[in-house]
C-alpha atoms as a PDB file:
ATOM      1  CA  UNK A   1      87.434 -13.853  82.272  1.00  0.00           C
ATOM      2  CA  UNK A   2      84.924 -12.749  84.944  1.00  0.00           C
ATOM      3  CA  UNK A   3      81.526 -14.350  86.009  1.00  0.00           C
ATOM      4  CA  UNK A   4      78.460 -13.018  87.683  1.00  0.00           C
ATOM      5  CA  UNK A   5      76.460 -15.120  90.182  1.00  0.00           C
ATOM      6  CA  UNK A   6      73.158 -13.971  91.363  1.00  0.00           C
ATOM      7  CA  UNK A   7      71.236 -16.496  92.404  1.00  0.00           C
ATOM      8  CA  UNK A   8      71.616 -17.792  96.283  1.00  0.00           C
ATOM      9  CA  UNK A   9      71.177 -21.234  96.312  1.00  0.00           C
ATOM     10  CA  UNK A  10      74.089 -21.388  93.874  1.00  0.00           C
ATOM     11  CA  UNK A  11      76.607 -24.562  95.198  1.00  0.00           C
ATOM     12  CA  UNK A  12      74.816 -24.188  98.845  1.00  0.00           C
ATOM     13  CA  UNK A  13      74.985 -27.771  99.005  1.00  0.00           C
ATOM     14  CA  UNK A  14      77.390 -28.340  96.048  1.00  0.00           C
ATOM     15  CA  UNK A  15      80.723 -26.106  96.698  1.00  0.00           C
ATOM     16  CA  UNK A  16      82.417 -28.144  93.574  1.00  0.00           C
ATOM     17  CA  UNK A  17      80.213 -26.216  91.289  1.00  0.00           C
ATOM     18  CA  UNK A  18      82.826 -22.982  92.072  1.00  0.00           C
ATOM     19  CA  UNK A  19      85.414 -25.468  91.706  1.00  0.00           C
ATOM     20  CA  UNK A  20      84.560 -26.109  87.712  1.00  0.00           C
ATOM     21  CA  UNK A  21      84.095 -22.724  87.249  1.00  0.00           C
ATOM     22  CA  UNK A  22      87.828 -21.853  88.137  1.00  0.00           C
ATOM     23  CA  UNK A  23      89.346 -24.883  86.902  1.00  0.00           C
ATOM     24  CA  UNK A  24      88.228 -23.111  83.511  1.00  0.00           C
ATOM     25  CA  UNK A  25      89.903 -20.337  84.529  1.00  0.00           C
ATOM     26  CA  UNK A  26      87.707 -17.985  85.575  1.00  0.00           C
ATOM     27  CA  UNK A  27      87.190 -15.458  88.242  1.00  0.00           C
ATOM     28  CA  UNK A  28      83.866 -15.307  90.104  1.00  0.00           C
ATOM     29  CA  UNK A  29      82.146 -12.385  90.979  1.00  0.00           C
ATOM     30  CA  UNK A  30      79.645 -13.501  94.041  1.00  0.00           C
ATOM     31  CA  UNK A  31      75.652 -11.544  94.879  1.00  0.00           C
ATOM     32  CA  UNK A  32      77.150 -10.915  98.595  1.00  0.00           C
ATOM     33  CA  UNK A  33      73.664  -9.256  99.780  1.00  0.00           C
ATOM     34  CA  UNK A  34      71.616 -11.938 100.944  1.00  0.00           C
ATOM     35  CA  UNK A  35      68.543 -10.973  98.226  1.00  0.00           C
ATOM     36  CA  UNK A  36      67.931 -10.024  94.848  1.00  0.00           C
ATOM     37  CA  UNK A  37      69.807  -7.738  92.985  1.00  0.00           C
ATOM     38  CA  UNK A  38      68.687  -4.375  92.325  1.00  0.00           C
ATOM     39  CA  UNK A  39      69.432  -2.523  89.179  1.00  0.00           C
ATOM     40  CA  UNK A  40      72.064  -0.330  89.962  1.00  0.00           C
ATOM     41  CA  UNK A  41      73.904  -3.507  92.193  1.00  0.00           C
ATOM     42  CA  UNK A  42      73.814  -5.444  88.621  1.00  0.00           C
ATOM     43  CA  UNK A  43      75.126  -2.611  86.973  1.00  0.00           C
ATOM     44  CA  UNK A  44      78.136  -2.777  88.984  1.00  0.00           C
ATOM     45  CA  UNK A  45      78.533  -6.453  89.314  1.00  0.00           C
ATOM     46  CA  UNK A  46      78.476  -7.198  86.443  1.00  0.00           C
ATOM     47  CA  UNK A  47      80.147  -4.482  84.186  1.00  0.00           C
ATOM     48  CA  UNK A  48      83.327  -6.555  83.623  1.00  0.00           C
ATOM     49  CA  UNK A  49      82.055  -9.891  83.102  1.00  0.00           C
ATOM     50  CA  UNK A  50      81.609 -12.182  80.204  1.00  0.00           C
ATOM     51  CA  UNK A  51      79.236 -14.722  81.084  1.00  0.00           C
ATOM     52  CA  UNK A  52      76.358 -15.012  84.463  1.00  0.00           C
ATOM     53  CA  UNK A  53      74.644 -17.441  86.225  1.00  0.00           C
ATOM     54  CA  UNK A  54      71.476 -15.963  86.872  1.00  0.00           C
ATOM     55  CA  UNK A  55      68.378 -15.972  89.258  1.00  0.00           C
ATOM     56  CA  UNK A  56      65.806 -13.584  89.348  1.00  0.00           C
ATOM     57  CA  UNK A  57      67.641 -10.541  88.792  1.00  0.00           C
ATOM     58  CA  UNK A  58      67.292  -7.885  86.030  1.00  0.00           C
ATOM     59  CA  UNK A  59      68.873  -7.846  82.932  1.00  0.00           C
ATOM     60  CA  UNK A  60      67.195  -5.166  81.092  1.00  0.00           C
ATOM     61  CA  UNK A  61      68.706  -2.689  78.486  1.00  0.00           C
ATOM     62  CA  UNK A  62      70.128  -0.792  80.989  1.00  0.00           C
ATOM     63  CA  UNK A  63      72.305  -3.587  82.350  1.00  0.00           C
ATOM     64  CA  UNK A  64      73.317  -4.895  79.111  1.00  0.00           C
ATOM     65  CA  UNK A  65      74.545  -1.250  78.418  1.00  0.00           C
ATOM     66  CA  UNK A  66      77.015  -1.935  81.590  1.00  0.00           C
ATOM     67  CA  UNK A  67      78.301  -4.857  80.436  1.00  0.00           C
ATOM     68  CA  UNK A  68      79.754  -5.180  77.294  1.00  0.00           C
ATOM     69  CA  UNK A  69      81.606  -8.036  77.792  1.00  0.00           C
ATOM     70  CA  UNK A  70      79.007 -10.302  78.090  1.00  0.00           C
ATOM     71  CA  UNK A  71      79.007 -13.014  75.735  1.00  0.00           C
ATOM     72  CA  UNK A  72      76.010 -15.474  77.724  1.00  0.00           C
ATOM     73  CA  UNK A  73      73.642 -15.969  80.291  1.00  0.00           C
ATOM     74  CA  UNK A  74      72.642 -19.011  82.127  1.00  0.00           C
ATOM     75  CA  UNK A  75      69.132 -18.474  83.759  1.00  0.00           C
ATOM     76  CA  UNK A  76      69.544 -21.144  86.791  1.00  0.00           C
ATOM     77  CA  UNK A  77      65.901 -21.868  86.237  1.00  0.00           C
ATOM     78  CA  UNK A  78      63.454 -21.970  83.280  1.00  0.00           C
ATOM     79  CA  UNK A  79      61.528 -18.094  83.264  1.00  0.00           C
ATOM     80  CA  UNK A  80      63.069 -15.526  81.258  1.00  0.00           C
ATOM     81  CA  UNK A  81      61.356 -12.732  81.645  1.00  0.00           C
ATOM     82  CA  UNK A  82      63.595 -10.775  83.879  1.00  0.00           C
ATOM     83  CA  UNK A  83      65.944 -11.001  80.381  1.00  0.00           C
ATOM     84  CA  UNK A  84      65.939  -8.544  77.893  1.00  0.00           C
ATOM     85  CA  UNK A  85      65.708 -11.677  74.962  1.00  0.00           C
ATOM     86  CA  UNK A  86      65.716  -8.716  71.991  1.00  0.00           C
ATOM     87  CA  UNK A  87      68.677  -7.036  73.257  1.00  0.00           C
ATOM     88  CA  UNK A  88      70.273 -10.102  73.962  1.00  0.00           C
ATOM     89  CA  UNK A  89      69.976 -11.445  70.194  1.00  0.00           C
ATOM     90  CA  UNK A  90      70.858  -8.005  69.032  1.00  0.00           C
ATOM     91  CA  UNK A  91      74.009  -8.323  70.515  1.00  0.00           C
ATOM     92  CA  UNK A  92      74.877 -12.095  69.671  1.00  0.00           C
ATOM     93  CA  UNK A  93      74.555 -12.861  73.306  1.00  0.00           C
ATOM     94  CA  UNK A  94      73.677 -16.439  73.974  1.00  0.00           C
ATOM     95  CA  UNK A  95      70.486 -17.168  76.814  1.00  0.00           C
ATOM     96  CA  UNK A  96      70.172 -20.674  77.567  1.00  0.00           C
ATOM     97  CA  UNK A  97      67.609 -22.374  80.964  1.00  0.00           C
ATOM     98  CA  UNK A  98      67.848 -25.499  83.165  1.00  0.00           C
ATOM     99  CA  UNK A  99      64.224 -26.989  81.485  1.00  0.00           C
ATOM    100  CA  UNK A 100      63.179 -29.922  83.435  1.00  0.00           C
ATOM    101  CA  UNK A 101      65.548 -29.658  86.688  1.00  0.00           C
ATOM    102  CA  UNK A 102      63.085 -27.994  88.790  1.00  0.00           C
ATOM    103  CA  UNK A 103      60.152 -29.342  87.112  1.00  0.00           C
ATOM    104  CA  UNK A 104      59.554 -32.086  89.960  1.00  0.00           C
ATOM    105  CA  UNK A 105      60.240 -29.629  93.228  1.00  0.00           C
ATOM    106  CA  UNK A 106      58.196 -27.273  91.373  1.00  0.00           C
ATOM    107  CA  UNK A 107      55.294 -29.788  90.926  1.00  0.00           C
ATOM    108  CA  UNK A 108      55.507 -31.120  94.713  1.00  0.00           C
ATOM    109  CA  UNK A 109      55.355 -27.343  95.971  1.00  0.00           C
ATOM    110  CA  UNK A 110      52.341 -26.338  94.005  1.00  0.00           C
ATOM    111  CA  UNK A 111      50.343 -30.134  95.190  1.00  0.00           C
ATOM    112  CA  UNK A 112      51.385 -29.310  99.043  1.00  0.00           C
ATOM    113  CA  UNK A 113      50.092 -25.511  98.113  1.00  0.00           C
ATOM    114  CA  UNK A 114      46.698 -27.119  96.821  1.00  0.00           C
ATOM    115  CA  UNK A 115      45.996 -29.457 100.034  1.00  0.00           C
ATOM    116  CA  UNK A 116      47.494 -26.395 102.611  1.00  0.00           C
ATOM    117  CA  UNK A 117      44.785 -24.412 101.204  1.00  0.00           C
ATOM    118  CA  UNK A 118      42.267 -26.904 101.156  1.00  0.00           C
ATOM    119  CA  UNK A 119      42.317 -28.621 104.538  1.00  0.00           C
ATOM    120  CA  UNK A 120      43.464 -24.992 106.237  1.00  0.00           C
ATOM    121  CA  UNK A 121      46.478 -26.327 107.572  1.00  0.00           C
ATOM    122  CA  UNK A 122      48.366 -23.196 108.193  1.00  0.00           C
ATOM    123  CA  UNK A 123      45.270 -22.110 110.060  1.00  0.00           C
ATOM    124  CA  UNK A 124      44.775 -24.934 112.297  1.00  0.00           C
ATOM    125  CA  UNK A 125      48.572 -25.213 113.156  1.00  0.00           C
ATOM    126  CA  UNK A 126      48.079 -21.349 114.142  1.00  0.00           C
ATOM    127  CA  UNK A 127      45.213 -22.023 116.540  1.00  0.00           C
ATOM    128  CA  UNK A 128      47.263 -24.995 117.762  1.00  0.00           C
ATOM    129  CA  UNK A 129      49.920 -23.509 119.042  1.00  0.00           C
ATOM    130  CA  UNK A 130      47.628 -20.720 120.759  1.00  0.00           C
ATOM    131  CA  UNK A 131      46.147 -24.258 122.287  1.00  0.00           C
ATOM    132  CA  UNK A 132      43.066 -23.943 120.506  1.00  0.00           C
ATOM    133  CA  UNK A 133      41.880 -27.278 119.756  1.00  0.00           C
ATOM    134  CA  UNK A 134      38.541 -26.359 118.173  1.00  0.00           C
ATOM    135  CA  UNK A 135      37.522 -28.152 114.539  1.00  0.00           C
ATOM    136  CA  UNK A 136      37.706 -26.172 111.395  1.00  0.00           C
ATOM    137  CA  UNK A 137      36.139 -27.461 108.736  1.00  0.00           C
ATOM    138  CA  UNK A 138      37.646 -27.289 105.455  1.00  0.00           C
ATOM    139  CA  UNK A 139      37.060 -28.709 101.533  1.00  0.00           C
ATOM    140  CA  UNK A 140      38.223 -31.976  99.861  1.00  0.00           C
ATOM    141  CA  UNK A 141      40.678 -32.696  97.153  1.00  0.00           C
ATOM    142  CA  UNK A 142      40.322 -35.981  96.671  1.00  0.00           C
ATOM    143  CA  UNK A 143      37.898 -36.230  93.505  1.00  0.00           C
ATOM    144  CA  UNK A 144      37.425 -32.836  92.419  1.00  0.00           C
ATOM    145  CA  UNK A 145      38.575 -30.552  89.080  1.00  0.00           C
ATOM    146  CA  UNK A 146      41.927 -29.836  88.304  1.00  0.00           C
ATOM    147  CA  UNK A 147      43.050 -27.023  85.871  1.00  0.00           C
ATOM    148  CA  UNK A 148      45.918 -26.534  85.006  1.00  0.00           C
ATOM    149  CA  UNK A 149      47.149 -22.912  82.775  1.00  0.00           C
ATOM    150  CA  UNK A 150      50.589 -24.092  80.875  1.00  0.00           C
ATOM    151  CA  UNK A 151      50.936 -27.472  80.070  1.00  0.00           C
ATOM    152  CA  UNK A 152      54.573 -27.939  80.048  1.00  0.00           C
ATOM    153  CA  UNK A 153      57.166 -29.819  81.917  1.00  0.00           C
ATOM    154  CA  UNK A 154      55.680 -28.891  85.325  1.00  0.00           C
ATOM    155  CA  UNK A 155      52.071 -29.061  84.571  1.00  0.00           C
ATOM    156  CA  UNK A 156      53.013 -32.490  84.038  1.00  0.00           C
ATOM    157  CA  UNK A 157      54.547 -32.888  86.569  1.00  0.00           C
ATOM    158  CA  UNK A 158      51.204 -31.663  87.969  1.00  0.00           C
ATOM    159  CA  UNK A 159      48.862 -33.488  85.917  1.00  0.00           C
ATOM    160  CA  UNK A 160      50.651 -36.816  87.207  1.00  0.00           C
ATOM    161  CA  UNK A 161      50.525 -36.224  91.009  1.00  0.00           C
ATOM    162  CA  UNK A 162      46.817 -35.289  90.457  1.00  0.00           C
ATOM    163  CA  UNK A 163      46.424 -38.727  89.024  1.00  0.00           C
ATOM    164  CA  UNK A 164      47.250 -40.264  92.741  1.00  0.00           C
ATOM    165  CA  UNK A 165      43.981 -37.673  94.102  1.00  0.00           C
ATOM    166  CA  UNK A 166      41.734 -39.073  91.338  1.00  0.00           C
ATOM    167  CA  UNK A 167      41.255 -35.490  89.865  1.00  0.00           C
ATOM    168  CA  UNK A 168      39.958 -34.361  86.865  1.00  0.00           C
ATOM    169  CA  UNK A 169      42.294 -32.723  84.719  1.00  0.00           C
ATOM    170  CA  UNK A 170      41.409 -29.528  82.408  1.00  0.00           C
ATOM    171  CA  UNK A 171      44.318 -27.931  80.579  1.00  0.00           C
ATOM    172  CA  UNK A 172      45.036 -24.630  78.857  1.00  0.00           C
ATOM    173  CA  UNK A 173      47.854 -23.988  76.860  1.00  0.00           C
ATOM    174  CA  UNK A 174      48.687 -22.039  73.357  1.00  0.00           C
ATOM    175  CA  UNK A 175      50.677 -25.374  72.495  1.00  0.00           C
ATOM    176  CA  UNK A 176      48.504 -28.634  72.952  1.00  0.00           C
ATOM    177  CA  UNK A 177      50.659 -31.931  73.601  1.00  0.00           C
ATOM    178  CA  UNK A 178      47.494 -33.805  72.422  1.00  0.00           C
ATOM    179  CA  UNK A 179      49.234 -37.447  72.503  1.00  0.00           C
ATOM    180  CA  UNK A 180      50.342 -36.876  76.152  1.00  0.00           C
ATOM    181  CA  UNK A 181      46.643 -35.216  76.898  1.00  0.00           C
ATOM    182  CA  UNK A 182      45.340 -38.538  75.019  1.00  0.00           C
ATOM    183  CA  UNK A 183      47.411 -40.912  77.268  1.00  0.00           C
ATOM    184  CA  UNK A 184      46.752 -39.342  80.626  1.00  0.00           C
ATOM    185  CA  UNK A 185      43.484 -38.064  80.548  1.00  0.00           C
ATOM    186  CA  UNK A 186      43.736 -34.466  79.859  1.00  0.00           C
ATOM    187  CA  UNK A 187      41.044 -32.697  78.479  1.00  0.00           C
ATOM    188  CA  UNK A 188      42.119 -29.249  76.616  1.00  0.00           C
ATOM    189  CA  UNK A 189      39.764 -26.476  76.752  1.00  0.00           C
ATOM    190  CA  UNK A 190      39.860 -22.406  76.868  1.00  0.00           C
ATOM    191  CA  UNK A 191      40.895 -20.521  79.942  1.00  0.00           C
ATOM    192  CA  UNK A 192      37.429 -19.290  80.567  1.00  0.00           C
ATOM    193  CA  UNK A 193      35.565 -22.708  80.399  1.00  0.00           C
ATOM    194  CA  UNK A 194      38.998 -24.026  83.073  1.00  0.00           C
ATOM    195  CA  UNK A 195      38.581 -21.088  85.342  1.00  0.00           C
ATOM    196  CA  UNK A 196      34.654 -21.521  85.508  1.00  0.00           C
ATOM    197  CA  UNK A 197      34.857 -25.649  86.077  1.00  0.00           C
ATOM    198  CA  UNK A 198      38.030 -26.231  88.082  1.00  0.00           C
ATOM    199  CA  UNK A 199      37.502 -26.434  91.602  1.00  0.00           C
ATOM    200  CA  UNK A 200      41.541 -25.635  91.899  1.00  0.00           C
ATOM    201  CA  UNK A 201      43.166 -23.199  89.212  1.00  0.00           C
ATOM    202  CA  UNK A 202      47.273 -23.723  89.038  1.00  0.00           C
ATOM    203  CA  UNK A 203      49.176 -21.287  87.513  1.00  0.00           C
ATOM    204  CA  UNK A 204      52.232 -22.779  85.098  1.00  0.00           C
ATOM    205  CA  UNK A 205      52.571 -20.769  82.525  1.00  0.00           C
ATOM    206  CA  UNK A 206      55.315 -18.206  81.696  1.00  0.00           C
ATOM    207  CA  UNK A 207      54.746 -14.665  81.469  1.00  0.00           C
ATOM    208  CA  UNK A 208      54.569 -12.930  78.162  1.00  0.00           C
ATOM    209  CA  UNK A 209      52.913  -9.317  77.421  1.00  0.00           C
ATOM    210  CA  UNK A 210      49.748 -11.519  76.437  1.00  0.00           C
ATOM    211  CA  UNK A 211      48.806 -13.501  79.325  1.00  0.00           C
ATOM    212  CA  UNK A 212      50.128 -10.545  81.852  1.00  0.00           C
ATOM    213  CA  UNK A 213      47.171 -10.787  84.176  1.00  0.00           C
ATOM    214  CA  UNK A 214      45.554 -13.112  82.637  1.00  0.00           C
ATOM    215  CA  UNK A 215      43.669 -14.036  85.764  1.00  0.00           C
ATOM    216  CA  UNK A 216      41.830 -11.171  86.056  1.00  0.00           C
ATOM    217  CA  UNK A 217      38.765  -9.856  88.258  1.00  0.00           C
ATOM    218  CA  UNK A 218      36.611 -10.856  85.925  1.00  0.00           C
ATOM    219  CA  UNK A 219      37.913 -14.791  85.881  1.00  0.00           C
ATOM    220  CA  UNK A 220      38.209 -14.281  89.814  1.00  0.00           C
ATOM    221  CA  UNK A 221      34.672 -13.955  90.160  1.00  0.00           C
ATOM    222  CA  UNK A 222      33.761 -16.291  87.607  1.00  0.00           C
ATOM    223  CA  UNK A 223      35.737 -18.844  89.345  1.00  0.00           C
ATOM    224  CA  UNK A 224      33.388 -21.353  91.757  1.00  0.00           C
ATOM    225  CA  UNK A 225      32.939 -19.702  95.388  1.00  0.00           C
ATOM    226  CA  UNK A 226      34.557 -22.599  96.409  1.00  0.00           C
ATOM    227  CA  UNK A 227      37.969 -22.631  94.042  1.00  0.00           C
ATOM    228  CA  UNK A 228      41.004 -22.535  94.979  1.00  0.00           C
ATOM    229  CA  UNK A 229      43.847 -20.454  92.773  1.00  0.00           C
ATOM    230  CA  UNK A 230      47.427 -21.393  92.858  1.00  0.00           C
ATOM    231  CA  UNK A 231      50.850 -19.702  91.760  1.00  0.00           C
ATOM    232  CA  UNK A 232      53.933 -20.773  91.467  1.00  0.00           C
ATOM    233  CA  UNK A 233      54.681 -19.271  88.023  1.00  0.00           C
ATOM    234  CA  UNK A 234      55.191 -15.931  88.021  1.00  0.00           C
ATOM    235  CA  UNK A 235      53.403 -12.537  90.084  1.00  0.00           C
ATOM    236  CA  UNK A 236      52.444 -10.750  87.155  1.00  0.00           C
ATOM    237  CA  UNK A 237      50.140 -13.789  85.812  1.00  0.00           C
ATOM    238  CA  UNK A 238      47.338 -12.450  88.322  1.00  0.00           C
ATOM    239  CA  UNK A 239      45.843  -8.916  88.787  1.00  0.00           C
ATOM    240  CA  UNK A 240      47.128  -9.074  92.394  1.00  0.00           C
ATOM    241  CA  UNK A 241      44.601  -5.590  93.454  1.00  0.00           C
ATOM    242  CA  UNK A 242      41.693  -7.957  92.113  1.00  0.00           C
ATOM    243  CA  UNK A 243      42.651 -11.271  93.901  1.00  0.00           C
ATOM    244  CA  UNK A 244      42.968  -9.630  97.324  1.00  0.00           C
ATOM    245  CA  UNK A 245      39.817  -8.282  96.833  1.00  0.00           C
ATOM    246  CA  UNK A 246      38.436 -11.788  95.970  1.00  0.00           C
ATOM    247  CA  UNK A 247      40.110 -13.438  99.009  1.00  0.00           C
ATOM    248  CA  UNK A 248      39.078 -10.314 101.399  1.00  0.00           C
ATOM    249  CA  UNK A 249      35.491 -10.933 100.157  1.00  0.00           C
ATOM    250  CA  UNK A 250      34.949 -14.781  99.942  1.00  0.00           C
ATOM    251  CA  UNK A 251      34.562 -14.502  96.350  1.00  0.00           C
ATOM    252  CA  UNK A 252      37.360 -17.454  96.100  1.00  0.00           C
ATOM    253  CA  UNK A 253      38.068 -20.133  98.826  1.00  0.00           C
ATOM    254  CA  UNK A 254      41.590 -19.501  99.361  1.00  0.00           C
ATOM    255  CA  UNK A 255      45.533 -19.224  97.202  1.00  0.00           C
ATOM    256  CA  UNK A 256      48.240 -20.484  97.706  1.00  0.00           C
ATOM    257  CA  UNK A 257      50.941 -17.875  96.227  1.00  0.00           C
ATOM    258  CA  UNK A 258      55.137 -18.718  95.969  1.00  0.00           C
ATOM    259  CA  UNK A 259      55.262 -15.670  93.785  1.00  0.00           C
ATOM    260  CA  UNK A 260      54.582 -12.335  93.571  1.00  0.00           C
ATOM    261  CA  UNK A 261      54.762  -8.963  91.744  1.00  0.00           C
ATOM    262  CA  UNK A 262      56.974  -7.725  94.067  1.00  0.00           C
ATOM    263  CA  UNK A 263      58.743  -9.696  96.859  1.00  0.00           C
ATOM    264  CA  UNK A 264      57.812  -9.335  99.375  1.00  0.00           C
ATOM    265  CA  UNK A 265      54.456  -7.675  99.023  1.00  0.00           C
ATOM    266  CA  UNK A 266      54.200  -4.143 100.552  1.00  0.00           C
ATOM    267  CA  UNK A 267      50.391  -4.172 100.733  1.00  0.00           C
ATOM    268  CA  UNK A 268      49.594  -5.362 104.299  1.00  0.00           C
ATOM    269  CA  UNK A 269      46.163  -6.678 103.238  1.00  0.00           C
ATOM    270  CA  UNK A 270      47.858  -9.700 102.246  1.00  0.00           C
ATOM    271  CA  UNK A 271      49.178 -10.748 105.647  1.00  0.00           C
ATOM    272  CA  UNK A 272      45.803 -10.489 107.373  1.00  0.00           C
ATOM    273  CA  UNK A 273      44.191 -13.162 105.497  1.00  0.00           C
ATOM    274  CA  UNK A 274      43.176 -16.333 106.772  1.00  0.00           C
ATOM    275  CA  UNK A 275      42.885 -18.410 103.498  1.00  0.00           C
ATOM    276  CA  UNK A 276      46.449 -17.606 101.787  1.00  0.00           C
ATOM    277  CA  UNK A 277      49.150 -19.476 101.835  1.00  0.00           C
ATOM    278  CA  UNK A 278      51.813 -17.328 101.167  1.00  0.00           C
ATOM    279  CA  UNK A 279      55.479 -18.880  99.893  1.00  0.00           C
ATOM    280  CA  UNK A 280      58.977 -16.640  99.282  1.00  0.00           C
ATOM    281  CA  UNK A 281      59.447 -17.685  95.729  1.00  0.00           C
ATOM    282  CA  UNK A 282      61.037 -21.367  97.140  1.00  0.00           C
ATOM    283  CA  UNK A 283      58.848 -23.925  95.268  1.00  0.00           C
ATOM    284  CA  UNK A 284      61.907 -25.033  93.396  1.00  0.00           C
ATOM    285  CA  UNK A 285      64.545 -24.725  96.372  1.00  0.00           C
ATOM    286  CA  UNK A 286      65.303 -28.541  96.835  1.00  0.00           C
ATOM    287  CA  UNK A 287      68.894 -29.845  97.748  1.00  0.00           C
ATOM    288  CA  UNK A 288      67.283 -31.972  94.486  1.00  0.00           C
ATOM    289  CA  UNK A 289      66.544 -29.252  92.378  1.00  0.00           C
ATOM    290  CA  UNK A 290      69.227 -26.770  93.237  1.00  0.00           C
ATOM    291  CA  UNK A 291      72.354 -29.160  92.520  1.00  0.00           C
ATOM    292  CA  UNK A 292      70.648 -30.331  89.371  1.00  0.00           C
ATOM    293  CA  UNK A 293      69.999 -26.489  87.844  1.00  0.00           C
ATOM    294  CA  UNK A 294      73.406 -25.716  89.400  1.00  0.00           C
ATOM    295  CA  UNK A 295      75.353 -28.756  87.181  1.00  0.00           C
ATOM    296  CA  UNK A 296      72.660 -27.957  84.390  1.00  0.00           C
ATOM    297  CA  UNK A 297      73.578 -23.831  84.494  1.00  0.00           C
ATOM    298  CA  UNK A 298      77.441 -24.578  84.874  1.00  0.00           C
ATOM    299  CA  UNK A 299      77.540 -26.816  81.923  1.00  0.00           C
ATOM    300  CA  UNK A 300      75.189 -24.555  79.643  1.00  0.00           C
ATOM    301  CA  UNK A 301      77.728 -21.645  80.626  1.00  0.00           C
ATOM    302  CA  UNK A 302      80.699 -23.231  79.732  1.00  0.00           C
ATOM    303  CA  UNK A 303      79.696 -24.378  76.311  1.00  0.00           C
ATOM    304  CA  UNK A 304      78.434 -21.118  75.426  1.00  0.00           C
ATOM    305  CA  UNK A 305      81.627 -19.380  76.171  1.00  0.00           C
ATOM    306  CA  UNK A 306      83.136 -21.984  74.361  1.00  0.00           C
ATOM    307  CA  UNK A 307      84.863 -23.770  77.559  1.00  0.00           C
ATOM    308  CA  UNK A 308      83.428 -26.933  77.164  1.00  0.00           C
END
């Protein structure tokens, strides 16, 4: 029995996670390019195999249709959207997710994101090492409005480090938690009333056809001149077109982005700007985070091909 692994940062620091994969007995079929898989290369990969350990990489209709072996996926993280779910259940084929192992790494990434952006430390450390000691002055976090779009086990995660900054917390979410809002001070309100009284805007939500671009030109601009938007969700959550127009123009302060539509982004407008931080989709690559998805995705694939 054959098994595909995509993702990179598979047993990187944890080589025994190959080991209980064939101690079961099966044969592992490796991503050997150094990025994400295309299409076609997941086609081939993984036309013989029964179960995968997956990252980022496709698994549309197309690639189920090339592998008709598969019995189930392990997403080695929590988003599923690179997963055709429908075909999946059509064909019996069991999709489970590491929730809560990269909730933490996920949380710090998106905090150090928020003060980068507002204290303009990429910028400084730029000037610095051109030996240009002159002052920039940049925005406080300590104190100020905190809203947060998908209250689940990383906006928590979120929600609880902003507690240390004495922030204000606003939440949005389709599901309200409204004992844990109750007990740590959360305030749930609509997206529009968040994105026009947050001084930062974090992005945690997944991505489903109804909140694709959910932060849109319109919210960018009704956003405070001096707000902050951060993403380390998923691309697709903003109209990217619209937010480098916003960042170009001053209409927002600055973003921090981990993640975007396409990655890396071909639109060279992006690397000219002065107030983005930009991040390769690593907000949850911790030796922390990665050995804990990696046990979590290894145990969720052997039980659900019935090895465990």
């Amino acid at each position: 029995m054959k098994v595909l692994i995509t993702p990179r940062s598979f047993g990187k620091n944890n080589p025994a996670l190959f080991d209980r994969l064939t101690s079961q007995g099966l044969t592992l079929v490796r991503n050997d390019t150094g990025s994400i898989l295309s299409e076609e290369l997941m086609c081939e990969k993984i036309a013989d195999c029964s179960g995968v350990i997956l990252g980022i990489d496709p698994i549309n209709a197309k690639v189920l249709a090339a592998a008709p072996k598969l019995q189930a996926i392990a997403k080695y993280g929590v988003g599923t959207d690179n997963i055709d779910l429908d075909a999946c259940a059509r064909r019996n084929i069991k999709v489970s997710k590491t929730l809560g192992a990269n909730s933490n790494a996920v949380a710090d990434y998106a905090f150090a994101l928020m003060l980068a952006c507002a204290r303009r430390v990429n910028l400084i450390d730029r000037r610095c090492r051109q030996k240009d000691w002159g002052k920039i002055t940049s925005i406080d976090l300590y104190g100020k409005t905190l809203g947060i779009v998908g209250l689940g086990n990383v906006g928590k995660c979120v929600a609880k480090r902003a507690q240390g900054f004495s922030m204000r917390v606003l939440a949005y979410d389709v599901y309200q938690d409204q004992d844990y809002a109750k007990a740590n001070n959360i305030t749930y309100t609509d997206l529009d009333t968040l994105i026009g009284e947050a001084d930062v805007v974090s992005l945690h939500a997944a991505l489903t056809p109804e909140n694709h671009h959910m932060i849109s030109k319109e919210r960018l601009v009704a956003m405070k001149k001096t707000a902050i938007l951060i993403n380390t969700a998923r691309g697709d959550l903003v109209d990217e077109a619209a937010l480098l127009w916003a960042l170009s123009h001053g209409e927002i302060y600055a973003a921090g982005l981990d993640v975007f539509c396409q990655e890396p982004p071909q639109d060279p407008g992006w690397f000219a700007l002065d107030n983005l931080v930009m991040g390769s989709h690593c907000a949850s690559s911790t030796v922390g985070a990665t050995e804990c998805m990696g046990q979590m995705a290894v145990d969720n694939l052997l039980r659900d091909l019935g090895l465990a």
